[in-house]
N, C-alpha and C. Protein backbone atom coordinates (compact mmCIF):
# COMPACT_ATOMS: atom_id res chain seq x y z
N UNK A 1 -8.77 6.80 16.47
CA UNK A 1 -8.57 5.75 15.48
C UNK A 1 -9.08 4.42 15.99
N UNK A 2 -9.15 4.23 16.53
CA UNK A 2 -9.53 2.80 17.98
C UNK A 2 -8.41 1.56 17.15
N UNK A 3 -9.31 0.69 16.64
CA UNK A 3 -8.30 -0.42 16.69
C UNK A 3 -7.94 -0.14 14.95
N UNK A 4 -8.45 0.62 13.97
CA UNK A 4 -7.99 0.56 12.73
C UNK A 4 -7.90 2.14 11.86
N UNK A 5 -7.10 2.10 10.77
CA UNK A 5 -7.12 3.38 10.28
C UNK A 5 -7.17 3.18 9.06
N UNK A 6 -8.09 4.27 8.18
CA UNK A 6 -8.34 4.00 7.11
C UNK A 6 -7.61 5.22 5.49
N UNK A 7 -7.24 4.75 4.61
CA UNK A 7 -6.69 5.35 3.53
C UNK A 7 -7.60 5.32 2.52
N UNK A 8 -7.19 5.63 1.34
CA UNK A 8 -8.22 5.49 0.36
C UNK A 8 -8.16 4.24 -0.15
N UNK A 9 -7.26 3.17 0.29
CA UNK A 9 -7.40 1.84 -0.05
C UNK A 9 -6.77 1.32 0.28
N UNK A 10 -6.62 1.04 1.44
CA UNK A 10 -6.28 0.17 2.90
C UNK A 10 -6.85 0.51 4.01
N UNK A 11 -7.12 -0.45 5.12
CA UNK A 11 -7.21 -0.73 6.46
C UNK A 11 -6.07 -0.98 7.03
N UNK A 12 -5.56 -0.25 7.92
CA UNK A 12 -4.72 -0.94 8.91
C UNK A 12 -5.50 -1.10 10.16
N UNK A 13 -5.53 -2.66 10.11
CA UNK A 13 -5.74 -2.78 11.55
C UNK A 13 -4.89 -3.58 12.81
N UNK A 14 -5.17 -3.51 14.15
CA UNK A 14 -4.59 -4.21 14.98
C UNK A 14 -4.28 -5.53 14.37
N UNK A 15 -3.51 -6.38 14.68
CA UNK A 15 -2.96 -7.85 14.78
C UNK A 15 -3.64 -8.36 15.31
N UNK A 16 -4.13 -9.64 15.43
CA UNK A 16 -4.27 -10.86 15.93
C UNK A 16 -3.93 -12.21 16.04
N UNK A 17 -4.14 -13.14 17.07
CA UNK A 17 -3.30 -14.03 16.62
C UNK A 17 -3.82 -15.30 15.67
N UNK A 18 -5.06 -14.94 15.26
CA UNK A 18 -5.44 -15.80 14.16
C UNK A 18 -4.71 -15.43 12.62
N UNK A 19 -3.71 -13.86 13.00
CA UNK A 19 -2.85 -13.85 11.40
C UNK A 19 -1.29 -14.20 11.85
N UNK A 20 -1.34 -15.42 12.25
CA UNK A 20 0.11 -15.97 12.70
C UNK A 20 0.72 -16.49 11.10
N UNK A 21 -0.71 -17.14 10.45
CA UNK A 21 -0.41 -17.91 8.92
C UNK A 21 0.01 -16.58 8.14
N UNK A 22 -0.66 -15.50 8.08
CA UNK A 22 -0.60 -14.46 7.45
C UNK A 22 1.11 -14.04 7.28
N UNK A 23 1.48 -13.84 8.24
CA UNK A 23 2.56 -13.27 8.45
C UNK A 23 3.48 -14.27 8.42
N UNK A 24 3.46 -15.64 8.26
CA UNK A 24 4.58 -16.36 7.77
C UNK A 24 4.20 -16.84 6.42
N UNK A 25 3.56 -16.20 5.69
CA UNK A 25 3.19 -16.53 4.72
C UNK A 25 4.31 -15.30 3.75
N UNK A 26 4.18 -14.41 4.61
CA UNK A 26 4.37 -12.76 3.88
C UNK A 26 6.27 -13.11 4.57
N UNK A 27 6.27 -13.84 5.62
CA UNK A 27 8.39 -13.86 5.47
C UNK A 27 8.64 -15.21 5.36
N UNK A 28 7.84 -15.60 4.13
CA UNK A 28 8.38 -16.67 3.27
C UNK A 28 8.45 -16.99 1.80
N UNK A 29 8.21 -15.37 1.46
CA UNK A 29 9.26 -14.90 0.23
C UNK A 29 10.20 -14.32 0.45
N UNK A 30 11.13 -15.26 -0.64
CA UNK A 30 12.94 -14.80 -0.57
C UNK A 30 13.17 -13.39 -0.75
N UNK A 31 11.94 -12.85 -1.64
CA UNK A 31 12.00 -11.40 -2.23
C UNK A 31 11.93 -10.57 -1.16
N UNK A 32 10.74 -11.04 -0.24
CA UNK A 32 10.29 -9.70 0.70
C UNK A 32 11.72 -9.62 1.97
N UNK A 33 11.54 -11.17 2.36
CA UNK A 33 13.07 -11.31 2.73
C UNK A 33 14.43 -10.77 2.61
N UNK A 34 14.37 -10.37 1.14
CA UNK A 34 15.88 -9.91 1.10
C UNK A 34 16.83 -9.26 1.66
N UNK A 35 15.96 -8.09 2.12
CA UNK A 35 16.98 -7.08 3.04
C UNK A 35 17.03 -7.15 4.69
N UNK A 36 15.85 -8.27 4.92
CA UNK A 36 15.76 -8.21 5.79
C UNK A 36 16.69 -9.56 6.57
N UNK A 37 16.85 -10.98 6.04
CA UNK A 37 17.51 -11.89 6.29
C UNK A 37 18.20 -12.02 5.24
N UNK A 38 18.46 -11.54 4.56
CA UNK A 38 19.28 -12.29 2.60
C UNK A 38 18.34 -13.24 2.39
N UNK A 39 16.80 -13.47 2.78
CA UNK A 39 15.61 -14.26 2.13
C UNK A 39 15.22 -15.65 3.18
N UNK A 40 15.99 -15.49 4.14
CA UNK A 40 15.84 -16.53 4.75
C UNK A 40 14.67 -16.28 5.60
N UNK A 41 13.53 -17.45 5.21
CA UNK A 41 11.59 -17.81 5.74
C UNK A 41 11.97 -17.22 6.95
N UNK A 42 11.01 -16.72 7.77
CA UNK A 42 10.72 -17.07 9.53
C UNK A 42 10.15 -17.95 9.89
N UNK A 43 10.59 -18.76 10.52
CA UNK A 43 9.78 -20.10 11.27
C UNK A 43 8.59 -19.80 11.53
N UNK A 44 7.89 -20.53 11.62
CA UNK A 44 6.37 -20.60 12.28
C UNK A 44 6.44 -20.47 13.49
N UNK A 45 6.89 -21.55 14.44
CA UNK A 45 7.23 -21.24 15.42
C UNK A 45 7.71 -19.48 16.36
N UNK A 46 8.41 -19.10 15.37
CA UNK A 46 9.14 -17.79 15.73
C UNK A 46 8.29 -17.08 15.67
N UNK A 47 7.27 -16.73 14.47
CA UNK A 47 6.29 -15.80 13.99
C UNK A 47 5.08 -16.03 15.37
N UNK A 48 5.00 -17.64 15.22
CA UNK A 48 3.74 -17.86 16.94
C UNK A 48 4.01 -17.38 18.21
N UNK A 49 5.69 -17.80 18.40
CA UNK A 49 6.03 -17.61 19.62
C UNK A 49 6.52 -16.11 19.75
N UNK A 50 7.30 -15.66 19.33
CA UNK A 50 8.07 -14.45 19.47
C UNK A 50 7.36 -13.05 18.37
N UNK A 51 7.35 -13.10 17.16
CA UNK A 51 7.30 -11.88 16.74
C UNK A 51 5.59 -11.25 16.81
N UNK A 52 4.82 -12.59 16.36
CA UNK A 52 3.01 -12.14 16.74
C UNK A 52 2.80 -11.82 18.41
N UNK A 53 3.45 -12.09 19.35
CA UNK A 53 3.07 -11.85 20.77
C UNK A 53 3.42 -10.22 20.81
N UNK A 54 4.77 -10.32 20.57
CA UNK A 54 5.47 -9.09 20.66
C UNK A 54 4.78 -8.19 19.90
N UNK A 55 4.28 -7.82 18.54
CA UNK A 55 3.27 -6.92 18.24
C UNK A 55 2.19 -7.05 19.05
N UNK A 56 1.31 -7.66 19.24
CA UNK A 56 0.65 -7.97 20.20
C UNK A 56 0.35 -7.36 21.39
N UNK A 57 1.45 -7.53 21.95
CA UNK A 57 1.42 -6.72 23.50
C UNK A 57 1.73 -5.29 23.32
N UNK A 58 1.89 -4.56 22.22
CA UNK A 58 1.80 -2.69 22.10
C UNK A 58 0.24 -2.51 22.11
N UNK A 59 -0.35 -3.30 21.87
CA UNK A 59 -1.92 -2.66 21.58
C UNK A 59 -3.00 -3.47 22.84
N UNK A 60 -2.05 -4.58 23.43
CA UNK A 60 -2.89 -5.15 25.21
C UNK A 60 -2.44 -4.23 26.08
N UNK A 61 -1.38 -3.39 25.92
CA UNK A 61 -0.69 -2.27 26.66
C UNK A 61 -1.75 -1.28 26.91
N UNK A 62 -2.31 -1.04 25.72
CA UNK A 62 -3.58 -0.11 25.15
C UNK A 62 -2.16 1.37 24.25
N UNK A 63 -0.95 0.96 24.36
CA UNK A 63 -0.56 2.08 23.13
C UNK A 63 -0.85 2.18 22.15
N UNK A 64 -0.73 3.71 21.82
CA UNK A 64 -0.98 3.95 20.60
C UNK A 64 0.09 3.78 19.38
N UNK A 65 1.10 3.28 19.78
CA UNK A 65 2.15 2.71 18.80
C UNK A 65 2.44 1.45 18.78
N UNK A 66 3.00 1.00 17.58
CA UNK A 66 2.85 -0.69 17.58
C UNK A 66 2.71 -0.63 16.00
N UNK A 67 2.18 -2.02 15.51
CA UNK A 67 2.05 -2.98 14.16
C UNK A 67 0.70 -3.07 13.70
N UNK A 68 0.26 -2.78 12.84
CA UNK A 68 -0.84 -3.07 11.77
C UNK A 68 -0.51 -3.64 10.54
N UNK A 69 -1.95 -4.62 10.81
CA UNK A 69 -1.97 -5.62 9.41
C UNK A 69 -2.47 -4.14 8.36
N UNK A 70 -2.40 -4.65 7.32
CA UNK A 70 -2.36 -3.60 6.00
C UNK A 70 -3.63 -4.88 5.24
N UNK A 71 -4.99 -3.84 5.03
CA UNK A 71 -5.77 -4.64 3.76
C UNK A 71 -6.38 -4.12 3.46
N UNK A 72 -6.14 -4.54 1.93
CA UNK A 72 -6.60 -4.02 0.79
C UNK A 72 -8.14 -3.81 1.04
N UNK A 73 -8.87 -2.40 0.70
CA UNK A 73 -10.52 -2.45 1.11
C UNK A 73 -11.05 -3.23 -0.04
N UNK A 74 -10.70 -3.21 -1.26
CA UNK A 74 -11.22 -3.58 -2.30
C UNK A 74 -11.22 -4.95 -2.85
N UNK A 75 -10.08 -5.81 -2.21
CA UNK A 75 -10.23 -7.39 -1.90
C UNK A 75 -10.48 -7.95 -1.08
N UNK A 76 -10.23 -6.91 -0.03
CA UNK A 76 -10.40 -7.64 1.80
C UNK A 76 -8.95 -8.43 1.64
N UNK A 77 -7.75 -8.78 0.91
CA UNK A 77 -6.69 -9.09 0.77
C UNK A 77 -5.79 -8.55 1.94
N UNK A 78 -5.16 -9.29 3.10
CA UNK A 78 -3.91 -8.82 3.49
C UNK A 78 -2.73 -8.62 2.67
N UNK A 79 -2.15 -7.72 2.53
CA UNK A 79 -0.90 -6.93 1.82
C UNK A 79 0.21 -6.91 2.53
N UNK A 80 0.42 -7.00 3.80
CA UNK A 80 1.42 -6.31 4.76
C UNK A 80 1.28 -5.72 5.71
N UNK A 81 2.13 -5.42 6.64
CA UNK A 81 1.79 -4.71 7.57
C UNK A 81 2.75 -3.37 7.42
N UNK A 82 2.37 -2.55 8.49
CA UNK A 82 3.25 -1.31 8.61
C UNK A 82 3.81 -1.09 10.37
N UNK A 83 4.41 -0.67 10.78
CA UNK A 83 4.76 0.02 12.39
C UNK A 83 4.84 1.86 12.41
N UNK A 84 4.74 1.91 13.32
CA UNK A 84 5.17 3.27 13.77
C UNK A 84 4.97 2.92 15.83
N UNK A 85 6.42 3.15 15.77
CA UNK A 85 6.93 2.32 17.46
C UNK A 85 8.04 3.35 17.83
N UNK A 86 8.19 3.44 19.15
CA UNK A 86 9.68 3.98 19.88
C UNK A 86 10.36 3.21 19.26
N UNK A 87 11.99 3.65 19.14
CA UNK A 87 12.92 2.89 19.68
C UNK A 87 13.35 1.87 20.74
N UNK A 88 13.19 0.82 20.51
CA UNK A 88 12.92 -0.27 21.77
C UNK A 88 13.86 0.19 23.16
N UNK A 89 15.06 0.78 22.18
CA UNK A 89 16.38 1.25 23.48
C UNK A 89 16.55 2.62 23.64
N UNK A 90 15.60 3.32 23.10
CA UNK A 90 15.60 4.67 23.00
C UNK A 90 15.09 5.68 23.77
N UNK A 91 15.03 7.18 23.83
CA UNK A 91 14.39 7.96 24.54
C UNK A 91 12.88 7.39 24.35
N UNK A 92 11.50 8.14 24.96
CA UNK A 92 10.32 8.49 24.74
C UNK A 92 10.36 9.16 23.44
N UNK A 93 9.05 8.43 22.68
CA UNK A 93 8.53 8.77 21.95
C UNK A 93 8.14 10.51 21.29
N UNK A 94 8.15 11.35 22.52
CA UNK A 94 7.85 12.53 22.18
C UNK A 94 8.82 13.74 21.88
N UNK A 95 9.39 14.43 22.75
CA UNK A 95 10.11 15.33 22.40
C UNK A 95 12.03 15.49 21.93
N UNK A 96 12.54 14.33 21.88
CA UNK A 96 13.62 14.29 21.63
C UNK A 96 13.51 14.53 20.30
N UNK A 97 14.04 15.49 19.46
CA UNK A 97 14.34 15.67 18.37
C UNK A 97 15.34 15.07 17.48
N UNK A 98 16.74 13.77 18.42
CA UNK A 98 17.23 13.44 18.06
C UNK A 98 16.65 12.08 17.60
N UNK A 99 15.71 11.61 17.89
CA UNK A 99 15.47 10.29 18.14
C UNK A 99 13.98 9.99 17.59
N UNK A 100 12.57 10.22 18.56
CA UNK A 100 11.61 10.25 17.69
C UNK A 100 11.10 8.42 17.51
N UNK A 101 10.31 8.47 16.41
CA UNK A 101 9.47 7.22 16.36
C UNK A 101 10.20 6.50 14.97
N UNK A 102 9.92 5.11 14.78
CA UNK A 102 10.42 4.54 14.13
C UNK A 102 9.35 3.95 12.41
N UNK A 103 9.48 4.22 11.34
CA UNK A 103 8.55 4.16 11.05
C UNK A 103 8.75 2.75 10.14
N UNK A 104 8.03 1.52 9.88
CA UNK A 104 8.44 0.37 9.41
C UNK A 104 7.61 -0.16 8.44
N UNK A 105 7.63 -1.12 7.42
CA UNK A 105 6.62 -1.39 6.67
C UNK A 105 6.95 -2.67 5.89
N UNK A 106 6.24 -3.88 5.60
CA UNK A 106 6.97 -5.03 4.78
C UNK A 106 5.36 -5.24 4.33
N UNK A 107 5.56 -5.31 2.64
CA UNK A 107 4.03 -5.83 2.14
C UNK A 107 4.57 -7.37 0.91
N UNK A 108 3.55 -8.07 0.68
CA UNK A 108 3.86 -9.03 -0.14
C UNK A 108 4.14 -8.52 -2.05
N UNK A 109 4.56 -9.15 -1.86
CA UNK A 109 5.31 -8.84 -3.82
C UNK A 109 4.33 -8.39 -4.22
N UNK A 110 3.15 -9.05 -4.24
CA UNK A 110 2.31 -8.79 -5.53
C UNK A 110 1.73 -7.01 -4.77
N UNK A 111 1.66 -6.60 -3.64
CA UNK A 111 1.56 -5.70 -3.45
C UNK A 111 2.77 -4.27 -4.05
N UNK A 112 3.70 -4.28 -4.27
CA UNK A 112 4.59 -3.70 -4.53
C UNK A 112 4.49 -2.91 -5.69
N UNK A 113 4.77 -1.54 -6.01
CA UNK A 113 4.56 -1.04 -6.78
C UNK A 113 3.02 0.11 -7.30
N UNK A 114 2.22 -0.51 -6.29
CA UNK A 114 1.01 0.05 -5.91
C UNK A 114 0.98 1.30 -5.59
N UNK A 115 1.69 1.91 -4.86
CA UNK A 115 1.84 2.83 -3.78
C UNK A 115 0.80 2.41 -2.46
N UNK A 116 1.14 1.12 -2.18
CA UNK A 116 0.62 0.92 -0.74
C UNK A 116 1.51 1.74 0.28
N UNK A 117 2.46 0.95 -0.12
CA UNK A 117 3.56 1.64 1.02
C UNK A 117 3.78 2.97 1.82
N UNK A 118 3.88 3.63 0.48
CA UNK A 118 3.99 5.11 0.79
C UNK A 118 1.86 5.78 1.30
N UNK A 119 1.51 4.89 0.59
CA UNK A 119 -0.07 5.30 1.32
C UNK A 119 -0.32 5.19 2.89
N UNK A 120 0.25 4.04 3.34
CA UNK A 120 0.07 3.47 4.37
C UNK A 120 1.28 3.99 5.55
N UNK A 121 2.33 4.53 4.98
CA UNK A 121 3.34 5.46 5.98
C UNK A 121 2.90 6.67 6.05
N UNK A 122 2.14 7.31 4.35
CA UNK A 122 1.83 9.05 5.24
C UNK A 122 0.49 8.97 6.38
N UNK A 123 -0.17 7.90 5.89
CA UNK A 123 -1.34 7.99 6.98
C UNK A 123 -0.88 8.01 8.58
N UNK A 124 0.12 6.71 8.86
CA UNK A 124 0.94 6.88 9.77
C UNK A 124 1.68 8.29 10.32
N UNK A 125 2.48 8.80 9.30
CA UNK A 125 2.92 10.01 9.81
C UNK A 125 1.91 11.15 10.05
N UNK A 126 0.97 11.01 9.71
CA UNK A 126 -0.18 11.83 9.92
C UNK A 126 -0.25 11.67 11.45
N UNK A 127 -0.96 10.94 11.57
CA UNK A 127 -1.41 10.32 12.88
C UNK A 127 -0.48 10.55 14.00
N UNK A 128 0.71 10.12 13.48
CA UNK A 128 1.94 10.21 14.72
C UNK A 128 1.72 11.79 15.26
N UNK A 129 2.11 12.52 13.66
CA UNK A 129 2.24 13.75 14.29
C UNK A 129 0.90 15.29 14.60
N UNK A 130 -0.16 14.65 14.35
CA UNK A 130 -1.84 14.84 14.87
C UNK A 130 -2.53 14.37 16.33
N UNK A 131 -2.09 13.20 16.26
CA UNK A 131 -2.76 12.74 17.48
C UNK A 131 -1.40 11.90 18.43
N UNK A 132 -0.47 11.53 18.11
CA UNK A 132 0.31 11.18 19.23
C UNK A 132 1.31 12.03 19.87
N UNK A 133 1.39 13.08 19.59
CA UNK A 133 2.47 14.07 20.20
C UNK A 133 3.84 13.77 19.65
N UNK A 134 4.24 13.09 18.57
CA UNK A 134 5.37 12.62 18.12
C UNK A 134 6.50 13.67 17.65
N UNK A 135 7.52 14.17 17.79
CA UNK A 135 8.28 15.83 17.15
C UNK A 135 9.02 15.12 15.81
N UNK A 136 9.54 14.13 15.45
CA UNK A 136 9.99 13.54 14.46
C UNK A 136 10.10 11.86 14.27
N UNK A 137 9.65 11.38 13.04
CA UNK A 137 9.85 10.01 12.45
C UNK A 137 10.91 9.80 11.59
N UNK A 138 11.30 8.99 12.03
CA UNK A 138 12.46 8.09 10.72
C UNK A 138 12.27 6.58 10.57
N UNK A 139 13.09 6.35 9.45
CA UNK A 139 13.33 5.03 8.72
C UNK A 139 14.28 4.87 8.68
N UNK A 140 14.90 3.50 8.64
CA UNK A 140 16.28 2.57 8.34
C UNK A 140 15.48 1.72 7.06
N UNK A 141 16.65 1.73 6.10
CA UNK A 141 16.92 0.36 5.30
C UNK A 141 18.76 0.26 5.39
N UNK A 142 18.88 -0.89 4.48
CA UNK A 142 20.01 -1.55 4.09
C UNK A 142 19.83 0.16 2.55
N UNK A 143 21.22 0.58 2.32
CA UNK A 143 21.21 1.57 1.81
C UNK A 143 21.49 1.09 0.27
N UNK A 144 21.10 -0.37 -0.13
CA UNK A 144 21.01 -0.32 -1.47
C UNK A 144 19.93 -1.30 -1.53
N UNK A 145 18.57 -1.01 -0.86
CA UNK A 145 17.52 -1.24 -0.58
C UNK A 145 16.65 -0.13 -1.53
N UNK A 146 16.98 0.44 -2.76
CA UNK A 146 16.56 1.48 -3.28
C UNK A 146 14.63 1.75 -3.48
N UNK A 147 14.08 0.47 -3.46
CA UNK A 147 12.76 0.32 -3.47
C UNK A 147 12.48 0.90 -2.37
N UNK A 148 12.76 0.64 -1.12
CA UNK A 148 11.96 1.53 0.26
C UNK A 148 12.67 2.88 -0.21
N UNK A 149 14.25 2.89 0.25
CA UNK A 149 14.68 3.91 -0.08
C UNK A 149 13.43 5.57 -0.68
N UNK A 150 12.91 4.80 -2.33
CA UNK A 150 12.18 5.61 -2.80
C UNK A 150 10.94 5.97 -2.02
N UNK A 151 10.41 5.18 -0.99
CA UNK A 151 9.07 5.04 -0.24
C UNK A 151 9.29 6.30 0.77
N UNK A 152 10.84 5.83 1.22
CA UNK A 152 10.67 7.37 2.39
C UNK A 152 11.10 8.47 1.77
N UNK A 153 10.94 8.43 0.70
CA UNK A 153 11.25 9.79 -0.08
C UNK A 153 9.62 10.06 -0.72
N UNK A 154 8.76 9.43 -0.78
CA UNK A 154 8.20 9.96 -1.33
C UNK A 154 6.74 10.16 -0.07
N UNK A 155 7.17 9.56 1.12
CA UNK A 155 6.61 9.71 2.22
C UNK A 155 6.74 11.40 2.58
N UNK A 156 7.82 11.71 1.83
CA UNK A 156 8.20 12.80 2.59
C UNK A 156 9.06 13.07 3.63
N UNK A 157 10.42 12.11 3.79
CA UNK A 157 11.20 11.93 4.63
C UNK A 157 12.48 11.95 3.88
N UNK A 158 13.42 12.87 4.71
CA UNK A 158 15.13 12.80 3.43
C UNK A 158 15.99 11.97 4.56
N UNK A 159 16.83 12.29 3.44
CA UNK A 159 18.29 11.31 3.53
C UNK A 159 18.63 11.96 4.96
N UNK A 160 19.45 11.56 6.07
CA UNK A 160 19.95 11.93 7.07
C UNK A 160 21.39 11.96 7.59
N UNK A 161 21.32 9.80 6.92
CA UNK A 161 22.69 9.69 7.07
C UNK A 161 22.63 8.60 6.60
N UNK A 162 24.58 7.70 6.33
CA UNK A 162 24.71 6.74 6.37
C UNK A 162 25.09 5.49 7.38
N UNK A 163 25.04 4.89 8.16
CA UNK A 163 25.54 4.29 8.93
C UNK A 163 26.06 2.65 8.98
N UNK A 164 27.32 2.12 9.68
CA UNK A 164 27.52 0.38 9.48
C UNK A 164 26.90 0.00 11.12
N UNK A 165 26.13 -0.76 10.67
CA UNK A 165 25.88 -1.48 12.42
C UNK A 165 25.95 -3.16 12.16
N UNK A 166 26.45 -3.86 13.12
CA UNK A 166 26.80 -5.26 13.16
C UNK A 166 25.47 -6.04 12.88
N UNK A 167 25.02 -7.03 12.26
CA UNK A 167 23.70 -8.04 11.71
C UNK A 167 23.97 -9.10 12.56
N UNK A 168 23.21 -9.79 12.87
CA UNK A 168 23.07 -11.27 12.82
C UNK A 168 23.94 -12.43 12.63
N UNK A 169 23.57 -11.72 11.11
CA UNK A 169 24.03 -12.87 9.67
C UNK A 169 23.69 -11.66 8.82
N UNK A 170 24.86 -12.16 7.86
CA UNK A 170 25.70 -11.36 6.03
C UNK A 170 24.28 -11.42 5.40
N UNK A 171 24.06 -9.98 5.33
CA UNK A 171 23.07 -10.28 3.95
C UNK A 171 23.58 -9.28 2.72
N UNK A 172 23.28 -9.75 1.47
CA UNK A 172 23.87 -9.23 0.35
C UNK A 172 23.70 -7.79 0.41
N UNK A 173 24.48 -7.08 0.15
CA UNK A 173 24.76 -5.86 0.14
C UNK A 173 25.04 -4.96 1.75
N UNK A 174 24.85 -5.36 2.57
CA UNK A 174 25.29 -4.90 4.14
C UNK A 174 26.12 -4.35 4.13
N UNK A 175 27.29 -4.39 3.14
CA UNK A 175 28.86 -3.72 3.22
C UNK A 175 28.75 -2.38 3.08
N UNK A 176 27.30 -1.95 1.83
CA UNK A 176 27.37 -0.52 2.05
C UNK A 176 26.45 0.57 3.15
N UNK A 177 26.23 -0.72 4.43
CA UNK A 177 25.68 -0.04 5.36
C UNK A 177 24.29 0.00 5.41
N UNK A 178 23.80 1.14 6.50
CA UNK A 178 22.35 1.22 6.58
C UNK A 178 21.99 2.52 5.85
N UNK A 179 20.68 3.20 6.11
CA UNK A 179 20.78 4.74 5.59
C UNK A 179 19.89 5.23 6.64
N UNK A 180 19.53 6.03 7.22
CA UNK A 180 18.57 6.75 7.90
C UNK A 180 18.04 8.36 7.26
N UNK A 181 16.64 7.43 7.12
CA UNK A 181 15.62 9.46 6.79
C UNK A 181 14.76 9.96 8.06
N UNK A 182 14.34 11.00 7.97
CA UNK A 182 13.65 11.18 9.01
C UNK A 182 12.77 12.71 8.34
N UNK A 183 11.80 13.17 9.13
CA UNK A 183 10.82 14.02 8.81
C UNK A 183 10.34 14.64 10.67
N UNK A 184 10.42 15.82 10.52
CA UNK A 184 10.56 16.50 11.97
C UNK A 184 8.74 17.06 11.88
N UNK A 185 8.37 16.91 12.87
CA UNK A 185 7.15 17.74 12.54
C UNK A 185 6.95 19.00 12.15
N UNK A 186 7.79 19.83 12.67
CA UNK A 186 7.85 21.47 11.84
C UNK A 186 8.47 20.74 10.69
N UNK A 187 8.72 19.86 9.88
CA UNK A 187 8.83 19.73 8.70
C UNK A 187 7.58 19.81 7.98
N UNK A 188 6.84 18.23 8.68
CA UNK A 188 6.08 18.33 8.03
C UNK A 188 4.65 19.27 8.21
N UNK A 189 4.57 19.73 9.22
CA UNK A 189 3.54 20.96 9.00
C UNK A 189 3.86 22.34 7.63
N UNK A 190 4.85 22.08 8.07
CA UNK A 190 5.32 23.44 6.71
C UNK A 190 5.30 22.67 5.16
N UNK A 191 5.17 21.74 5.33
CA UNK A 191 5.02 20.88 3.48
C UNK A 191 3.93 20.78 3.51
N UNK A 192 3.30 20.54 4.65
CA UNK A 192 1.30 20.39 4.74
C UNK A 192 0.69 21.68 4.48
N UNK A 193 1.71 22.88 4.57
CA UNK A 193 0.68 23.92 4.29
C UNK A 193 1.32 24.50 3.10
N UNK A 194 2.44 24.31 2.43
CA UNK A 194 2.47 24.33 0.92
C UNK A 194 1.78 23.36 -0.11
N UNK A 195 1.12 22.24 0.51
CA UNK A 195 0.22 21.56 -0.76
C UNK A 195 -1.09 21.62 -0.35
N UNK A 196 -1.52 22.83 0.52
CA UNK A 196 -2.73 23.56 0.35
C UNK A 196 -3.29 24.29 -0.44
């Protein structure tokens, strides 16, 4: 894949730090925000200093997991980005069946509804489980987050569980927890060879 991967209408490619504007542009809607702060912007500062370095350094590492910008081939438009990363506190990436890779995605409003999302996660799960040795992926949302919700369902990833874990800061709806899906690779090889 080297530094980008391609769908039938997106690029994901590596980060840089000339899309510092990009990406505080994209968490400074309240909308895209919502589940993630209850809408509250990311500083500039934060996006320069802390969150663009930190993607950043998965791909100066030279790993093959980490953050891609998401764009549109047909505007050259940034949309969002996607992840597919370890668990920062977790086993290795490869054979734990309990645990596995993390799969992430935030695109701008006007992107929504497209099927970017779900375009841009199966390519990911492709990849994870083709070329990185990965045995299973999952997702977290806020569990009345029903818009992703539908994304890892139609990624091809089920329900697993529900879970409460402590935030930050209150964001609307948190009370009914998180949700976790996940997709095992003998999953998805056996769905890959029924829509043959």
């Amino acid at each position: 894949m080297g530094n980008y991967l391609e769908t039938d209408r997106l690029v994901l490619r590596h980060f840089t730090e000339a899309d510092v504007d990009l990406i505080v542009e994209l968490d400074s809607d309240p909308a895209v925000m919502r589940y993630v702060t209850g809408g509250r912007a990311t500083p500039f500062e934060e996006v320069r200093d802390v969150v663009l370095p930190f993607w950043l350094a998965y791909h100066e590492r030279g790993e093959q997991f980490g953050f891609w910008a998401a764009v549109e081939k047909a505007t050259g438009r940034f949309v969002g980005w996607f992840h597919l990363r370890p668990r920062p506190d977790g086993p290795p990436a490869g054979g734990d069946a309990g645990s596995g890779v993390e799969l992430g995605y935030r695109l701008r409003r006007e992107a929504w509804g497209k099927g970017y999302a779900t375009e841009g996660s199966l390519a990911l799960i492709r990849k994870g489980f083709t070329e990185l040795g990965v045995e299973r992926v999952y997702a977290e949302t806020l569990a009345v987050n029903i818009g992703s919700r539908r994304v890892m369902e139609k990624a091809g990833l089920r329900y697993i569980r529900t879970f409460h874990q402590e935030w930050p800061e209150r964001i609307p709806g948190d009370e009914h927890g998180d949700v976790e899906y996940a997709l095992t690779r003998a999953e998805w090889v056996a769905a890959d060879g029924q829509r043959r």
